[in-house]
C-alpha atoms as a PDB file:
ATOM      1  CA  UNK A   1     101.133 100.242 121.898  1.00  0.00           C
ATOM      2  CA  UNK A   2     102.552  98.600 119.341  1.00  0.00           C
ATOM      3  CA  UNK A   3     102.577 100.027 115.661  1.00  0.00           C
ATOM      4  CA  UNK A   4     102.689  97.711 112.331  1.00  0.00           C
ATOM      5  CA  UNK A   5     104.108  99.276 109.643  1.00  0.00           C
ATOM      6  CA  UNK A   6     106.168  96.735 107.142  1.00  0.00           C
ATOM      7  CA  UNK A   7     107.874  99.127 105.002  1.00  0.00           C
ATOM      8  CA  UNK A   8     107.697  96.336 102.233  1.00  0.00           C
ATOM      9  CA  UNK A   9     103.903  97.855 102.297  1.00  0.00           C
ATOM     10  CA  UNK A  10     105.233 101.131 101.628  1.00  0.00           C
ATOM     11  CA  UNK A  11     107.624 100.051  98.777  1.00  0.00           C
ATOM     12  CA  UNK A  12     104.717  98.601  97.158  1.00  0.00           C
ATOM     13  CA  UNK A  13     102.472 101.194  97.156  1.00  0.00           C
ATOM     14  CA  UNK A  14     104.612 103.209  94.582  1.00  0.00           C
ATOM     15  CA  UNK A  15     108.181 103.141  93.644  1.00  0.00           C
ATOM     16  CA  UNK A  16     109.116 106.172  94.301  1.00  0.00           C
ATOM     17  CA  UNK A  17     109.215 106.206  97.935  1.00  0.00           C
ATOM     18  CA  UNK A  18     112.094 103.307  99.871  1.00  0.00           C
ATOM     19  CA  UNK A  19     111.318 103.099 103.527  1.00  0.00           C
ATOM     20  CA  UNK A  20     113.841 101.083 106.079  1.00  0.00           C
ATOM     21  CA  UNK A  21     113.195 100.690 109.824  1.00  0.00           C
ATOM     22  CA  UNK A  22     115.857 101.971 111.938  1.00  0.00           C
ATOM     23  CA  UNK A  23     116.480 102.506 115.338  1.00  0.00           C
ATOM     24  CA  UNK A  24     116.262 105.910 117.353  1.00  0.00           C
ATOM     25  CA  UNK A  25     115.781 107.825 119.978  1.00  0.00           C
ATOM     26  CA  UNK A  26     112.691 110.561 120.702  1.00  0.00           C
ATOM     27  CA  UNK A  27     113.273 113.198 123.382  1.00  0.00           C
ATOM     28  CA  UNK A  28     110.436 114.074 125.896  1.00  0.00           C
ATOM     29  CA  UNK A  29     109.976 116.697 128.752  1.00  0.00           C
ATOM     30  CA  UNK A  30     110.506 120.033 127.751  1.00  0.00           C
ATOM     31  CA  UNK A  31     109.696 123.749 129.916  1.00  0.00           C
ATOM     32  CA  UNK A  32     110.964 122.761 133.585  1.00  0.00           C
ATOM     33  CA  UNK A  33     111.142 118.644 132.661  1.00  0.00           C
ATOM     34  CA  UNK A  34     114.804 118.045 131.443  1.00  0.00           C
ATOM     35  CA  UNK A  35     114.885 116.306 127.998  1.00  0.00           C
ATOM     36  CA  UNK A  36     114.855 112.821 128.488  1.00  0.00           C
ATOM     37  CA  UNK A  37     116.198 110.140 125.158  1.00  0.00           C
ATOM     38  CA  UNK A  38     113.818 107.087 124.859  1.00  0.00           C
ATOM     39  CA  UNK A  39     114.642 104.452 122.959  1.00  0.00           C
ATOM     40  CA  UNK A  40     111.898 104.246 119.370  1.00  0.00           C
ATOM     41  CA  UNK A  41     112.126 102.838 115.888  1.00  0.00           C
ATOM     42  CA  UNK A  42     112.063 105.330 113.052  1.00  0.00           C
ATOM     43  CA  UNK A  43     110.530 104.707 109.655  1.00  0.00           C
ATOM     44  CA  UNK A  44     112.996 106.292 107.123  1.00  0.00           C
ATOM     45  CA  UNK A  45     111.776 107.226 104.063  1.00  0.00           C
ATOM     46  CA  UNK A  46     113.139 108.619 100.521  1.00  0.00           C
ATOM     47  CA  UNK A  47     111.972 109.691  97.409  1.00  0.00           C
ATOM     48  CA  UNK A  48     113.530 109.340  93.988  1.00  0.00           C
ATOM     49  CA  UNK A  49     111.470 112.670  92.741  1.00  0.00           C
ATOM     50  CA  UNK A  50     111.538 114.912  96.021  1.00  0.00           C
ATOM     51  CA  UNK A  51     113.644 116.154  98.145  1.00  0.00           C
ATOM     52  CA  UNK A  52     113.712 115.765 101.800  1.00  0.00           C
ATOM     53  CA  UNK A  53     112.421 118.792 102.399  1.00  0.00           C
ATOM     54  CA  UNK A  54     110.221 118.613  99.515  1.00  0.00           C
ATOM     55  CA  UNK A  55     108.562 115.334 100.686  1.00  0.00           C
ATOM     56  CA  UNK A  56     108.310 116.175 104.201  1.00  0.00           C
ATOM     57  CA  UNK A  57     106.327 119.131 103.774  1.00  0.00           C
ATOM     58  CA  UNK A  58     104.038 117.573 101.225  1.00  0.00           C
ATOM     59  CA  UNK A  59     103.639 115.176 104.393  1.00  0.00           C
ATOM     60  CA  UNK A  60     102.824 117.959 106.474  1.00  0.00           C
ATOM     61  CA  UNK A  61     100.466 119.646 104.243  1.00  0.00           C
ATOM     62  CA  UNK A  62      98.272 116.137 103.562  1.00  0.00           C
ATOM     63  CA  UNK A  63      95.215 116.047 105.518  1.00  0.00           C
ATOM     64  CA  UNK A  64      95.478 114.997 108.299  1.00  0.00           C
ATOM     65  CA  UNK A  65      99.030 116.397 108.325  1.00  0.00           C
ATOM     66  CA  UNK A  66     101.803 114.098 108.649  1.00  0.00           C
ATOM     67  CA  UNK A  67     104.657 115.652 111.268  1.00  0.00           C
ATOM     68  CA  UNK A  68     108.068 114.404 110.422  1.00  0.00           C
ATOM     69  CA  UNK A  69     111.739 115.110 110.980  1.00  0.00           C
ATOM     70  CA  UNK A  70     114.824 115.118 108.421  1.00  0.00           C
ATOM     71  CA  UNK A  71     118.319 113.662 109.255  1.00  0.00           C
ATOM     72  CA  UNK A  72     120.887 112.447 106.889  1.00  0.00           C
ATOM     73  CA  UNK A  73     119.012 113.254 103.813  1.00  0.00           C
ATOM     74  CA  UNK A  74     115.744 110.913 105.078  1.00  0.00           C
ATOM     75  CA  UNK A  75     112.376 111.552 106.205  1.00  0.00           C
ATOM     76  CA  UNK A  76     112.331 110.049 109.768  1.00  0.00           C
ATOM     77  CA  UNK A  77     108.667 109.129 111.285  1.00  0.00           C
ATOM     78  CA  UNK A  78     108.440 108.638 114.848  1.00  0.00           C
ATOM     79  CA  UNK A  79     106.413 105.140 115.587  1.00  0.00           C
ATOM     80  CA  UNK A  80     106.161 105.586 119.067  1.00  0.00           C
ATOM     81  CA  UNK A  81     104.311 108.834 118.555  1.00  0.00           C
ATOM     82  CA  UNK A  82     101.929 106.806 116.326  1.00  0.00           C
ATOM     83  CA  UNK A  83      98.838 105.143 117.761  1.00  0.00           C
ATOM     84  CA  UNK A  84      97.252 102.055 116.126  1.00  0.00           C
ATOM     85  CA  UNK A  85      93.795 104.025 115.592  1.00  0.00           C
ATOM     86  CA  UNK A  86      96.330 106.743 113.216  1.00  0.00           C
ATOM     87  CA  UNK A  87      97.942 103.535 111.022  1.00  0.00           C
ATOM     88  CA  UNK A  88      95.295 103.643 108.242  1.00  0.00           C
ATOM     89  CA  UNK A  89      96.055 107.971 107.842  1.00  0.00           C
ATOM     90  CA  UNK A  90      99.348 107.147 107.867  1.00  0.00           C
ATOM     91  CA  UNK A  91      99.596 104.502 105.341  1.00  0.00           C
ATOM     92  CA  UNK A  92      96.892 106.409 103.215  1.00  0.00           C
ATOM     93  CA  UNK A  93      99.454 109.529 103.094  1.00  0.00           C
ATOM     94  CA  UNK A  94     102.539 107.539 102.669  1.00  0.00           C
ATOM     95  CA  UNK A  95     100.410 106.003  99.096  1.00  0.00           C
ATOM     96  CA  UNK A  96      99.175 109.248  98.246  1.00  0.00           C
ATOM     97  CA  UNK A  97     103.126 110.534  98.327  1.00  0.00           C
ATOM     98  CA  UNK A  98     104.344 107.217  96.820  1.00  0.00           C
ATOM     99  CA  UNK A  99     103.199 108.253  93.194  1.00  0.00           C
ATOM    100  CA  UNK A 100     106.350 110.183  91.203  1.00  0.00           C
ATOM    101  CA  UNK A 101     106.213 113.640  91.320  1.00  0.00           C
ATOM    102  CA  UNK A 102     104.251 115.537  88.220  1.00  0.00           C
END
């Protein structure tokens, strides 16, 4: 399905975080499957008070956990691994993170 995301919604939940849609690739298959590089949109996120690493693991520890990959100094979400029923977890997590740093 299609996910809706506008990262102008994330910007304006808090100014720490910038987001930017970019394009990507996601690999599937895995154990006997060879990997296989499909085509996906990435939502790439930074922080003015955390690190990468810093902000993708307080991703991972929100609840529900947010899984996430870092390249290039950016938080990269997968949207194709993101149904429309998970949106509302997601966006509540990316506000929750969007506040600076204490």
């Amino acid at each position: 399905g299609v996910v809706a995301l506008d990262p102008e919604a994330v910007r304006a939940a808090g100014g720490d975080l910038s987001a930017e849609v970019i394009p990507g690739t996601s690999e599937v298959g895995g154990g006997a499957s060879p990997r296989e590089a499909l085509p996906t949109f990435l939502l790439a996120l930074r922080s003015r008070s955390r690190t990468a690493d810093a902000l993708e693991a307080a991703l991972r520890r929100h609840d529900p956990p947010v899984l996430a990959r870092i390249k290039d100094g950016r938080v990269l979400l997968d949207l194709r691994t993101v149904a429309p029923e998970e949106l509302p977890a997601l966006s509540a997590a990316l506000r929750a993170l969007a506040a600076p740093e204490a």
